[in-house]
C-alpha atoms as a PDB file:
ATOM      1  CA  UNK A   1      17.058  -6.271  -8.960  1.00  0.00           C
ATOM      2  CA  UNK A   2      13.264  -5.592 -10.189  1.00  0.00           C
ATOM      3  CA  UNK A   3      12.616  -1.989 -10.665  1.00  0.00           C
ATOM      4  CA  UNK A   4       8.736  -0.423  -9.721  1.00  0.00           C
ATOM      5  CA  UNK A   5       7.071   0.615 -12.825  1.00  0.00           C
ATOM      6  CA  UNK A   6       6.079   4.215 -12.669  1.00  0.00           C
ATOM      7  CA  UNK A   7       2.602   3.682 -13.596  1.00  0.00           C
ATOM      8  CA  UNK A   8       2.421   0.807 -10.948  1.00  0.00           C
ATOM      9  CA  UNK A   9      -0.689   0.407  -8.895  1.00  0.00           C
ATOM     10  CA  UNK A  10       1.969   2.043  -5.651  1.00  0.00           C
ATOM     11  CA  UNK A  11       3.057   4.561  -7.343  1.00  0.00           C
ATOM     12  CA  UNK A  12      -0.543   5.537  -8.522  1.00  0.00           C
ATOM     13  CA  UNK A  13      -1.378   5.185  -4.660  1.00  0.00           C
ATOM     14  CA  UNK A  14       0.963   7.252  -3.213  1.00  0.00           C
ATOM     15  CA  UNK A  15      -0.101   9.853  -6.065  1.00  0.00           C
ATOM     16  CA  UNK A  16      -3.919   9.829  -4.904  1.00  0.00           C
ATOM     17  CA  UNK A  17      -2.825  10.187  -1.187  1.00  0.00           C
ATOM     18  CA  UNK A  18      -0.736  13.149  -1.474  1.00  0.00           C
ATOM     19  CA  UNK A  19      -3.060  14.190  -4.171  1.00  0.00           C
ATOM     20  CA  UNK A  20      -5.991  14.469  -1.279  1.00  0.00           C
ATOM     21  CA  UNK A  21      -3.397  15.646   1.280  1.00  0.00           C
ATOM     22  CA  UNK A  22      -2.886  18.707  -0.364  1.00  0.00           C
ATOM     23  CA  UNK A  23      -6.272  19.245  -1.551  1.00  0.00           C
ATOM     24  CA  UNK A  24      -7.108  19.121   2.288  1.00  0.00           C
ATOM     25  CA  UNK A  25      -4.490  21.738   3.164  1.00  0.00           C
ATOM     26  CA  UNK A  26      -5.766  23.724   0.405  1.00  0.00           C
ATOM     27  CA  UNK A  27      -9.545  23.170   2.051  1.00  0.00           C
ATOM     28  CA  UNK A  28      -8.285  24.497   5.356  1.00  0.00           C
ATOM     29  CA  UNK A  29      -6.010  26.966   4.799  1.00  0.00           C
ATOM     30  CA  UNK A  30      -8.655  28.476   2.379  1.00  0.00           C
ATOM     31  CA  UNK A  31     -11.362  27.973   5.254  1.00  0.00           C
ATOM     32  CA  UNK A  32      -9.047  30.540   7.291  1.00  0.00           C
ATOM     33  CA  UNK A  33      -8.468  32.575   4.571  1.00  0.00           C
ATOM     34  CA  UNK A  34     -12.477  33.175   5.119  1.00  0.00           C
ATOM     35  CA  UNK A  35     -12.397  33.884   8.604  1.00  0.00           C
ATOM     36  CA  UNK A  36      -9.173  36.274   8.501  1.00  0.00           C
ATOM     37  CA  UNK A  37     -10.587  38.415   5.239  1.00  0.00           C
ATOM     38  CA  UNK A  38     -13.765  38.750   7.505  1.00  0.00           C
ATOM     39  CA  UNK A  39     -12.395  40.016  10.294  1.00  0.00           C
ATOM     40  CA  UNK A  40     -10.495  42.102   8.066  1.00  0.00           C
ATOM     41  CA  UNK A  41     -13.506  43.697   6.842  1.00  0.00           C
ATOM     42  CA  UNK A  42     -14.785  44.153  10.368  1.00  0.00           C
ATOM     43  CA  UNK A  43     -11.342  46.590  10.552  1.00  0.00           C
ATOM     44  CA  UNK A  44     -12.356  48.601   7.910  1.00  0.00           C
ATOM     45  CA  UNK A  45     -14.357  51.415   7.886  1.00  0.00           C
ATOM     46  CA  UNK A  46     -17.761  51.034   7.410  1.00  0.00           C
ATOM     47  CA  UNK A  47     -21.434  52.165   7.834  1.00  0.00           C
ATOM     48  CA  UNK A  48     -22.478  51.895  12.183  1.00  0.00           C
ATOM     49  CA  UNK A  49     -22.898  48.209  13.022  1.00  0.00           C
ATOM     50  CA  UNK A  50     -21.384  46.142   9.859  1.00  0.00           C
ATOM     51  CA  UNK A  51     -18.116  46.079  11.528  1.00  0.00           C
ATOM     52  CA  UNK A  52     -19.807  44.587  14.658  1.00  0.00           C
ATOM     53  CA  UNK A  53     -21.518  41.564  12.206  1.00  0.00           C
ATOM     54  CA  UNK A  54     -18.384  41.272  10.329  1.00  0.00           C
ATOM     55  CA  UNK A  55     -16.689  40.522  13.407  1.00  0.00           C
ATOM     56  CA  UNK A  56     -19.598  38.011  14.467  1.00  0.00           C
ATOM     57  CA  UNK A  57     -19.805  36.351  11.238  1.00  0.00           C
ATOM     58  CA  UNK A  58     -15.960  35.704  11.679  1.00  0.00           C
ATOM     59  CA  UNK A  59     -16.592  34.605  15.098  1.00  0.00           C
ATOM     60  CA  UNK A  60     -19.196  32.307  14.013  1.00  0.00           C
ATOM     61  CA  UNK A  61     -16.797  30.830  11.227  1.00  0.00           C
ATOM     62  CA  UNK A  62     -14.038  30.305  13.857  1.00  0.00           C
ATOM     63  CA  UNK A  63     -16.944  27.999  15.769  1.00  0.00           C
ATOM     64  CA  UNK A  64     -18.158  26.524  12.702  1.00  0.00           C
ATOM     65  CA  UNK A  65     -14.145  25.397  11.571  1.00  0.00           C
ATOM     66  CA  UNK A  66     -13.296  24.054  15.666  1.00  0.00           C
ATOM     67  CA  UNK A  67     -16.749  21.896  15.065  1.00  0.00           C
ATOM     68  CA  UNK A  68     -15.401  20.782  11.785  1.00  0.00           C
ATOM     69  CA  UNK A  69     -12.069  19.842  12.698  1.00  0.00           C
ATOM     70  CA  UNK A  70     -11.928  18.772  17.029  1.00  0.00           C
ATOM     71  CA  UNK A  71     -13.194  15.275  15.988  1.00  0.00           C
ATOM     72  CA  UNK A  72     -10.549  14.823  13.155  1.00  0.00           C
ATOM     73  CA  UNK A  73      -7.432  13.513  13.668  1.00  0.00           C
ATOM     74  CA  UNK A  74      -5.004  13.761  14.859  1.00  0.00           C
ATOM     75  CA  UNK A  75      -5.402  14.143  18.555  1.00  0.00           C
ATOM     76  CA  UNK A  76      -3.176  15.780  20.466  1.00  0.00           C
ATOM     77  CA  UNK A  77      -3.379  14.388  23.740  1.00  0.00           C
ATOM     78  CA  UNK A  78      -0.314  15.298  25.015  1.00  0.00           C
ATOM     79  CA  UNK A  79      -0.544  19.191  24.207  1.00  0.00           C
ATOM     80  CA  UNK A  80      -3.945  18.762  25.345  1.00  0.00           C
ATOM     81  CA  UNK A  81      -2.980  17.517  29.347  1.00  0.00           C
ATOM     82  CA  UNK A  82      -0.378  20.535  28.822  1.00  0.00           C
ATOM     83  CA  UNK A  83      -3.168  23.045  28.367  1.00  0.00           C
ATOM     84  CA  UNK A  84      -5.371  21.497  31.236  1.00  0.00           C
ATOM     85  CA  UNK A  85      -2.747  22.271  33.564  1.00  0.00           C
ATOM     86  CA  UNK A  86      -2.225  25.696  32.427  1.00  0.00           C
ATOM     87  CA  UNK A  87      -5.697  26.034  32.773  1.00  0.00           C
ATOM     88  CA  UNK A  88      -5.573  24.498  35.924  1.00  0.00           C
ATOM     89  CA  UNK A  89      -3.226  24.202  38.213  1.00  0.00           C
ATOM     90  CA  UNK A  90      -1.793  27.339  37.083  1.00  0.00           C
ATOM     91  CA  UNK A  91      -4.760  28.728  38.087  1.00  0.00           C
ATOM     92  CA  UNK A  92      -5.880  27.630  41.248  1.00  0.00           C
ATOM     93  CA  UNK A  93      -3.746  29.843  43.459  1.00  0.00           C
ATOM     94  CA  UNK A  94      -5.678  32.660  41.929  1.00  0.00           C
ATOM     95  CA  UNK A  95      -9.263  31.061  41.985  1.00  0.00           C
ATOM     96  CA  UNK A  96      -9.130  30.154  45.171  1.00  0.00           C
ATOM     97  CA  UNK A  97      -8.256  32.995  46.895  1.00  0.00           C
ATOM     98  CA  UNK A  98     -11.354  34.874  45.324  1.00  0.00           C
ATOM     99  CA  UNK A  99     -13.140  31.983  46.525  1.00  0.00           C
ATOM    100  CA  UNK A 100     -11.716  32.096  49.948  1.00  0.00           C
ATOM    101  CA  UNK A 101     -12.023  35.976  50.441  1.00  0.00           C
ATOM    102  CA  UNK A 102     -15.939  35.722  48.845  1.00  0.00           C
ATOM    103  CA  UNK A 103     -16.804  33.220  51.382  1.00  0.00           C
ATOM    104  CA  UNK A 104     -16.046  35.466  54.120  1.00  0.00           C
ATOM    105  CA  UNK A 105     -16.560  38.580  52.819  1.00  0.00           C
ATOM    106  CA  UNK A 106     -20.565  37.193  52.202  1.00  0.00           C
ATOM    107  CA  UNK A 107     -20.920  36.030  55.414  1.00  0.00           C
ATOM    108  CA  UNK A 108     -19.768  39.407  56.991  1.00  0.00           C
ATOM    109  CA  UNK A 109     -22.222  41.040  55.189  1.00  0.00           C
ATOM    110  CA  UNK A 110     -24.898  39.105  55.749  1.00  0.00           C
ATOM    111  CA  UNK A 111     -24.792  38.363  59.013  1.00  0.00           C
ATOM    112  CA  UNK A 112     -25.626  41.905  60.426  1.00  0.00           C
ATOM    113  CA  UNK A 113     -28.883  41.823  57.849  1.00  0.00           C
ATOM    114  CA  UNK A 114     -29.703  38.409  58.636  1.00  0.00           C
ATOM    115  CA  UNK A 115     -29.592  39.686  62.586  1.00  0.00           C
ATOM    116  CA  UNK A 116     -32.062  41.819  62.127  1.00  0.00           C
ATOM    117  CA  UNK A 117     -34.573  39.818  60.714  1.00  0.00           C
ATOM    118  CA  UNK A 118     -34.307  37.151  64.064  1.00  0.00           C
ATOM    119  CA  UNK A 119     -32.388  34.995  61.042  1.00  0.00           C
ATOM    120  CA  UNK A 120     -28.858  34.268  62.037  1.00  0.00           C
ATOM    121  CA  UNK A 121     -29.765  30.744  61.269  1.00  0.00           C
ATOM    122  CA  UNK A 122     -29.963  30.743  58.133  1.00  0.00           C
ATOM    123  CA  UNK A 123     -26.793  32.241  57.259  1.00  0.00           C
ATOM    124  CA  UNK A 124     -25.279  29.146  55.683  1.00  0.00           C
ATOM    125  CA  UNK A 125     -28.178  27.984  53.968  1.00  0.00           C
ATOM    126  CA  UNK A 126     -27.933  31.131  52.153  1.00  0.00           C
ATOM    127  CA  UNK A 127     -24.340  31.410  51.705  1.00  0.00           C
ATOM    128  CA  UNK A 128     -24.294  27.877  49.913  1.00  0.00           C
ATOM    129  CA  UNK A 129     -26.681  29.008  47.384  1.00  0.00           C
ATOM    130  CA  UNK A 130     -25.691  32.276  46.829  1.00  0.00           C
ATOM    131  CA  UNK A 131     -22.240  31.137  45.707  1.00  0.00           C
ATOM    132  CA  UNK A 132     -23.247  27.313  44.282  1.00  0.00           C
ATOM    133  CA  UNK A 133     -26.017  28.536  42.385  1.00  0.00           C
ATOM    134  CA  UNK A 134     -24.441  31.673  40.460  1.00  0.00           C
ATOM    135  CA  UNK A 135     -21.090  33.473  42.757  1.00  0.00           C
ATOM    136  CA  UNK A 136     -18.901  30.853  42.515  1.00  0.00           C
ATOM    137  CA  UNK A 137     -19.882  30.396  38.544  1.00  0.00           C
ATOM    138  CA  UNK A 138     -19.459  33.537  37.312  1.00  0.00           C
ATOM    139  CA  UNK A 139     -16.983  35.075  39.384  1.00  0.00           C
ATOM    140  CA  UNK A 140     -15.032  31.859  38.227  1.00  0.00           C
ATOM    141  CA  UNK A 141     -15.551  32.430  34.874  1.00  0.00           C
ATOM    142  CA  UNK A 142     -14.728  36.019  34.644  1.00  0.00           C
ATOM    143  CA  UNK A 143     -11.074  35.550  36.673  1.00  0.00           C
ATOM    144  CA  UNK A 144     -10.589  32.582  34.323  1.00  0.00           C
ATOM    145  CA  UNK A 145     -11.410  35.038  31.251  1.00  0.00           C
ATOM    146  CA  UNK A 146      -9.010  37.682  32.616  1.00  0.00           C
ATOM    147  CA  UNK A 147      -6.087  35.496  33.196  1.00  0.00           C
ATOM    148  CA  UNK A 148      -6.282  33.018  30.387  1.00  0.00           C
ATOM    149  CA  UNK A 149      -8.211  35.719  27.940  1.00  0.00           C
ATOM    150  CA  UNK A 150      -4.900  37.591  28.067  1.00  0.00           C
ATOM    151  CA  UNK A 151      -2.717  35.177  28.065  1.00  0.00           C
ATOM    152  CA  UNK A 152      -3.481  32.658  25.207  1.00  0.00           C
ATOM    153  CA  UNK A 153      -4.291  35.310  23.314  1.00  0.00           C
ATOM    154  CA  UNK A 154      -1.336  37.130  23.529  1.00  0.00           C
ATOM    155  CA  UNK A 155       0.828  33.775  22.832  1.00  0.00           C
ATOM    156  CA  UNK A 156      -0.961  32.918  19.807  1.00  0.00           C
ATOM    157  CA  UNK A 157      -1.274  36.178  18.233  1.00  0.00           C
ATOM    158  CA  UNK A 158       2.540  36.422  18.597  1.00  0.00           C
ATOM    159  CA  UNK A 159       2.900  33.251  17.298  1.00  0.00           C
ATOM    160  CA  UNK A 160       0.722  34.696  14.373  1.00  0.00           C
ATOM    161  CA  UNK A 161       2.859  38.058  13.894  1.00  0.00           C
ATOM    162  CA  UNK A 162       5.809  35.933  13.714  1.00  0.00           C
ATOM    163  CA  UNK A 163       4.370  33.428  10.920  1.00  0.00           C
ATOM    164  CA  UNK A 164       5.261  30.686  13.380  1.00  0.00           C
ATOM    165  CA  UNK A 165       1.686  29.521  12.509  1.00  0.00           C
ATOM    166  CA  UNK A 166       2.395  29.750   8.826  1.00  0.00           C
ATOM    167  CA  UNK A 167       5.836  27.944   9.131  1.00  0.00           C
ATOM    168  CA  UNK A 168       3.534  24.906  11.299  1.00  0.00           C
ATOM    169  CA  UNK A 169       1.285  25.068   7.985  1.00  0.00           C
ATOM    170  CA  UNK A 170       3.774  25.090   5.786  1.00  0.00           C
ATOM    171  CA  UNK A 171       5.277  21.653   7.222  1.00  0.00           C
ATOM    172  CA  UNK A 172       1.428  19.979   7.135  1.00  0.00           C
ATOM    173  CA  UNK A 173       1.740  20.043  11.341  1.00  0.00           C
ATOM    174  CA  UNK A 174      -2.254  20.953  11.353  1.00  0.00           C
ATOM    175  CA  UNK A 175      -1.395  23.959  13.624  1.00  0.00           C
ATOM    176  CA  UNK A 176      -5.480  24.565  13.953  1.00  0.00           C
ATOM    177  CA  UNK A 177      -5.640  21.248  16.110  1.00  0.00           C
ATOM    178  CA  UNK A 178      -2.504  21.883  18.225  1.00  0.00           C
ATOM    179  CA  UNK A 179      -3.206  25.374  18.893  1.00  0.00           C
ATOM    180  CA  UNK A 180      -6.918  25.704  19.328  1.00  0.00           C
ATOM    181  CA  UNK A 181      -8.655  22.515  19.548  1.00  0.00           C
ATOM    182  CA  UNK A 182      -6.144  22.023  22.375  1.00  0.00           C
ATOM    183  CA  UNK A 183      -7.140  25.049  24.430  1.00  0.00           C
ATOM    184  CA  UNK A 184     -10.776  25.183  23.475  1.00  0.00           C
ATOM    185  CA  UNK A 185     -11.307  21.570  25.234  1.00  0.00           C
ATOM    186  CA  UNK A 186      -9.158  22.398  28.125  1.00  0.00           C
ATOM    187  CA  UNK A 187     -11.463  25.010  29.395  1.00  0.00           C
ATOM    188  CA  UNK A 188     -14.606  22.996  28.674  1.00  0.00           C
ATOM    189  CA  UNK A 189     -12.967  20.424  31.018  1.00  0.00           C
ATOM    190  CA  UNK A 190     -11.491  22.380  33.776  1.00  0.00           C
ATOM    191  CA  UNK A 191     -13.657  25.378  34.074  1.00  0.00           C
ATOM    192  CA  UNK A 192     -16.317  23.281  35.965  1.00  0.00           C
ATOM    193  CA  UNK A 193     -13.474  21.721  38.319  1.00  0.00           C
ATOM    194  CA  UNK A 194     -12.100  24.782  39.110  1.00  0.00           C
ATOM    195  CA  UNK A 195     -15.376  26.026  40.036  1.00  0.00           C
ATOM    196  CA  UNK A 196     -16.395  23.539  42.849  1.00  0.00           C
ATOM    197  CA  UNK A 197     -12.804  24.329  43.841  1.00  0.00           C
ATOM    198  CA  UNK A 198     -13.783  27.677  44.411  1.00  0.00           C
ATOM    199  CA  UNK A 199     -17.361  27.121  45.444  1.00  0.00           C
ATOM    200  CA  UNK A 200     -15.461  25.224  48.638  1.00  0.00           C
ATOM    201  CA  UNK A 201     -13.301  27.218  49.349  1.00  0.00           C
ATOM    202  CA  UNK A 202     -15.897  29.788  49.367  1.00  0.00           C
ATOM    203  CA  UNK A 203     -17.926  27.948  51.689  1.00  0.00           C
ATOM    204  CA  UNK A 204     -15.108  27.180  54.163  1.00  0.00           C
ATOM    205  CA  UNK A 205     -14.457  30.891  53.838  1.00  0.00           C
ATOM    206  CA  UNK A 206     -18.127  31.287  55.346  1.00  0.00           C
ATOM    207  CA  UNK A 207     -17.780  28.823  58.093  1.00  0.00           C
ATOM    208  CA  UNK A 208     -14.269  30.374  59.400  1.00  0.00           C
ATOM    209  CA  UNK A 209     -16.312  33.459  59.554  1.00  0.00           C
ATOM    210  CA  UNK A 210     -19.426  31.970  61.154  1.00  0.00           C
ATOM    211  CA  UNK A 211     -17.308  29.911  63.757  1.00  0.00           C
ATOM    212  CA  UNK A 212     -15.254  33.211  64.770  1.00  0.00           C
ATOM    213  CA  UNK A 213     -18.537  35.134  64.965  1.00  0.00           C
ATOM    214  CA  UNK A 214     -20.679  32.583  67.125  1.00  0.00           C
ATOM    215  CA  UNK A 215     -18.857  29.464  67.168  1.00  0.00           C
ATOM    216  CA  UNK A 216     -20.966  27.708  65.469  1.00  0.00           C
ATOM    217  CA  UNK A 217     -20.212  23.950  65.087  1.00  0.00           C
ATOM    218  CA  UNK A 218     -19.343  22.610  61.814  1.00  0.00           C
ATOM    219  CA  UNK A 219     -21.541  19.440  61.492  1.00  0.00           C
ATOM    220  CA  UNK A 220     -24.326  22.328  61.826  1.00  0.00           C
ATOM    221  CA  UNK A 221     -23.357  24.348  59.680  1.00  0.00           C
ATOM    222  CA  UNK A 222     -22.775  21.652  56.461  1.00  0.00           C
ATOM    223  CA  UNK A 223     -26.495  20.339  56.916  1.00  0.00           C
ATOM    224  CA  UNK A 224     -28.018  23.642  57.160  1.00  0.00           C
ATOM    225  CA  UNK A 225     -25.992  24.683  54.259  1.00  0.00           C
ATOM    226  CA  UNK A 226     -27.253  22.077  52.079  1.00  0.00           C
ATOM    227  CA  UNK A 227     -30.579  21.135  53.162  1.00  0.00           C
ATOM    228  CA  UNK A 228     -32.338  23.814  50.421  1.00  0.00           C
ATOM    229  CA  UNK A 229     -30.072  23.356  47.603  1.00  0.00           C
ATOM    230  CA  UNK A 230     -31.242  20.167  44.968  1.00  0.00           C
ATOM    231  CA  UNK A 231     -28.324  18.249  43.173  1.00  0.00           C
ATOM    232  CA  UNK A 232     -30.188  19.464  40.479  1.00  0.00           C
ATOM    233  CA  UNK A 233     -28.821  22.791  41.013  1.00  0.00           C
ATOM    234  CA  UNK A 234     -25.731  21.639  41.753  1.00  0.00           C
ATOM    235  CA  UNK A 235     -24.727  19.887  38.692  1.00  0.00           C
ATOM    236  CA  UNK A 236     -26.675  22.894  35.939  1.00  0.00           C
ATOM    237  CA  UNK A 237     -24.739  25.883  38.037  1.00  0.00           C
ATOM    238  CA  UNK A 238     -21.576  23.751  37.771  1.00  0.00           C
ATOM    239  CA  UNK A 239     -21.377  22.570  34.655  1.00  0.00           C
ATOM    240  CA  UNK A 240     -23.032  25.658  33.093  1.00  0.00           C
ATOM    241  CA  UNK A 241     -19.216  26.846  33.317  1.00  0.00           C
ATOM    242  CA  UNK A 242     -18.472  24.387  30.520  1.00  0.00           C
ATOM    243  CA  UNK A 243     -19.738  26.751  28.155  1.00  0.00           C
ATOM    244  CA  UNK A 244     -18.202  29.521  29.825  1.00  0.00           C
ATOM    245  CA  UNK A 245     -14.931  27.634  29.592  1.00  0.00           C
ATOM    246  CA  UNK A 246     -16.120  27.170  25.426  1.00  0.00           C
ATOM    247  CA  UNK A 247     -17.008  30.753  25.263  1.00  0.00           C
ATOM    248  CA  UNK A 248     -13.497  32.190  26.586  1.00  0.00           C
ATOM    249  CA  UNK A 249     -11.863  28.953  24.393  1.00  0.00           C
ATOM    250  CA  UNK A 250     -12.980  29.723  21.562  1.00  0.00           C
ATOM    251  CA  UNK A 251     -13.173  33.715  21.766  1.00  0.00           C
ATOM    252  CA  UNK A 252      -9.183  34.323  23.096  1.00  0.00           C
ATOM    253  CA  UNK A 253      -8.247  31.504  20.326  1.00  0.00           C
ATOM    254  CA  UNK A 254     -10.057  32.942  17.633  1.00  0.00           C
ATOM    255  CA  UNK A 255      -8.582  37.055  18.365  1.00  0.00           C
ATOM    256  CA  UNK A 256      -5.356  35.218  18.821  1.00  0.00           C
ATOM    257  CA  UNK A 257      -5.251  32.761  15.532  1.00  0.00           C
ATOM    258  CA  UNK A 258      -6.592  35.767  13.465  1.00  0.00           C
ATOM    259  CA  UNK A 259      -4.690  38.815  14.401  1.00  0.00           C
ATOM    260  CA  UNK A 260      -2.592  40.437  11.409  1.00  0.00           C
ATOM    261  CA  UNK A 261      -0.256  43.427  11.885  1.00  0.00           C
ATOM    262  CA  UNK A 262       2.607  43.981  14.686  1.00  0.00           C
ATOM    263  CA  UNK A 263       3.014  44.088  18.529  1.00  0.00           C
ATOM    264  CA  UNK A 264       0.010  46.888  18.832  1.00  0.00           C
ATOM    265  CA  UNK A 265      -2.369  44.333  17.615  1.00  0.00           C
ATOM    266  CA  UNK A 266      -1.296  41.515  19.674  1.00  0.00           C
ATOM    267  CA  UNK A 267      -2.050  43.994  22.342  1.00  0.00           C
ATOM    268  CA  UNK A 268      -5.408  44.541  21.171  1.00  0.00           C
ATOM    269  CA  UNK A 269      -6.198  41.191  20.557  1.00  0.00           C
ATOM    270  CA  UNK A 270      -5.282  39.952  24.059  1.00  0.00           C
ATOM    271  CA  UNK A 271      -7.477  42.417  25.443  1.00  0.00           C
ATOM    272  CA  UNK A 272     -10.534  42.133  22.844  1.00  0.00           C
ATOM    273  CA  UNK A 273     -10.408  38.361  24.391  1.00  0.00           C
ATOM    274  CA  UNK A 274     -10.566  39.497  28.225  1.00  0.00           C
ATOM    275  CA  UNK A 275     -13.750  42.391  27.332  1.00  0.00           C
ATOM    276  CA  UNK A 276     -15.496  39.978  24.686  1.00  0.00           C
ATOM    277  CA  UNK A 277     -15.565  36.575  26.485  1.00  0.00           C
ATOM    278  CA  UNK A 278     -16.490  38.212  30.104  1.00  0.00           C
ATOM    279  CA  UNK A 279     -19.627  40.161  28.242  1.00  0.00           C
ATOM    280  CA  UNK A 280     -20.887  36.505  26.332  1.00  0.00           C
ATOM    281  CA  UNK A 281     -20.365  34.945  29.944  1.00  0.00           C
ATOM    282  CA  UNK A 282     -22.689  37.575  31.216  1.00  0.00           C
ATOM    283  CA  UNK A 283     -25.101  36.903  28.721  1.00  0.00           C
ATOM    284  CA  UNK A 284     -24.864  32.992  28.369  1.00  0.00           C
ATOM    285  CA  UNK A 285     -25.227  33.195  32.328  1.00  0.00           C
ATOM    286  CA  UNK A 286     -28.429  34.928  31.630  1.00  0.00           C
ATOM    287  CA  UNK A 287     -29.800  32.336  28.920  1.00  0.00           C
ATOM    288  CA  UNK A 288     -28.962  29.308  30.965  1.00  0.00           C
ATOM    289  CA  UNK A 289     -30.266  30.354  34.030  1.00  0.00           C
ATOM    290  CA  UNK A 290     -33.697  30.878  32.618  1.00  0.00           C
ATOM    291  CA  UNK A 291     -33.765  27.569  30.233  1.00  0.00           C
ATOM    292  CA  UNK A 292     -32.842  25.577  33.959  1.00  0.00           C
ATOM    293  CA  UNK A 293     -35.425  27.402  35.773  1.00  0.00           C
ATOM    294  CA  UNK A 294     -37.885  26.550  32.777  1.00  0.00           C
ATOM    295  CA  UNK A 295     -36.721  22.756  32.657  1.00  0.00           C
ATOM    296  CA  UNK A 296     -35.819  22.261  36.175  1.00  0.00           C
ATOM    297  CA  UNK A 297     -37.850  24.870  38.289  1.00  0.00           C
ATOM    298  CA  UNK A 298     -36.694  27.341  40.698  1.00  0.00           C
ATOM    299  CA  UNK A 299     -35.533  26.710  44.480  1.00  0.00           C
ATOM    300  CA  UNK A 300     -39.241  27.070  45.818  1.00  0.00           C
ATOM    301  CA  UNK A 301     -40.660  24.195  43.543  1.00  0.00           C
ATOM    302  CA  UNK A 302     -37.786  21.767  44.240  1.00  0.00           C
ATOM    303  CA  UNK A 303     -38.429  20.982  48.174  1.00  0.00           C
END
């Protein structure tokens, strides 16, 4: 029987590939060595305001390492259809009965105003762009940010406090791409579904109100409803939520993945997701609706 040389072209190989294997790990692991040490500093005590850039600049790592890595193998499909359900299905229940209750509650409270003016009419007209065009977004976003803020990143930064993460490392699993690459592109994807979920239920939420109130038919009621709004406005106000869903993605994983200490921090991190992905929602709500009114025009230019 022929016996391999040990300084056969294989064996050379299989030397360069785990060679580069490692020197990859190495790459990574020291990339989140970065990111932790800065939000590390961000702890400490410091002069007013360099804890709050600390914090960004590890923020703004955690982005620039998903980028880096999402299109990289390998791709976890499976874990990734997992994560779209919890997103989801799990919750719909919850999404759609703030919908539901929004729809009605806007009509109720319009109506008497509307009365006043001589313009009943118009009362689903201006229920289907109140909630299309930013209710249904936001509010949306922010229950998605409350339930899944909390929850992811209480799961990972357990995970973290319990060097479950470390083991996943330690066995060259890639726990970056299971764990957050996963989640992150879940709620890109589902956020805007889950919205025109919600933005329908909303609206038959209106017309149960408006057909108790006056009866009003419901063939009337879906053309005056969408005779002012543009599919323009449709699609921008819907899938604005994809970087909503990005924002809370990559915020909850990123207090999760980094978290060091015991249970207390967990704590903290789960809620530093919830308060710091609803603000950036607010704000990214703010910078997208004025670059599509720039690009696209408001409601009055569109007819």
């Amino acid at each position: 029987m022929e016996t391999v040389p040990e300084d056969s072209l294989t064996t050379r190989l299989r030397a360069a590939r785990r060679s580069r294997q490692n020197e990859k790990i190495l790459q990574e692991k020291e990339l989140e060595q970065k990111v932790e040490e800065r939000k590390e500093v961000a702890r400490a005590p410091s002069v007013p305001g360099e804890s709050f850039f600390a914090a960004a600049g590890g923020l703004f790592a955690f982005v620039g390492m998903f980028f880096s890595r999402f299109w990289r193998r390998p791709f976890e499909v499976k874990e990734l259809f997992v994560q779209m359900d919890e997103v989801g299905t799990k919750s719909l229940t919850l999404t759609g009965v703030v919908g539901f209750a929004i729809g009605i509650v806007l009509a109720l409270q319009s109506r008497g105003t509307l009365a006043r003016f001589g313009a009943e009419s118009f009362l689903p007209s201006m229920l289907a762009l109140s909630v299309i065009k930013e209710i249904g977004p936001v509010l949306t976003g922010l229950v998605l940010a409350g339930r899944l803020g909390a929850g992811m990143g209480a799961e990972l930064g357990s995970m973290k406090v319990t060097e479950q993460i470390d083991a996943l490392e330690v066995a060259a699993l890639k726990p970056f791409h299971y764990l957050v690459v996963t989640r992150v592109i879940a709620c890109v994807i589902m956020f805007p579904i889950m919205t025109l979920i919600t933005d329908m239920l909303a609206l038959a939420g209106g017309y149960l109100e408006a057909w108790l109130s006056d009866g009003m038919d419901i063939r009337v009621f879906i053309s005056t409803a969408f005779d002012s709004l543009r599919m323009t406005d449709v699609v921008v106000d819907t899938m604005k939520t994809s970087i909503f869903g990005f924002i809370v993605g990559i915020v909850t994983c990123y207090q999760g993945y980094t978290v060091r200490g015991g249970t207390r921090e967990v704590g903290r991190a789960a809620m530093n997701a919830v308060v710091i992905s609803s603000l950036l929602i607010l704000v990214a709500d703010v910078i997208v609706v004025q670059a599509s009114i720039l690009l696209f025009g408001d409601i009055s230019s569109g007819a």
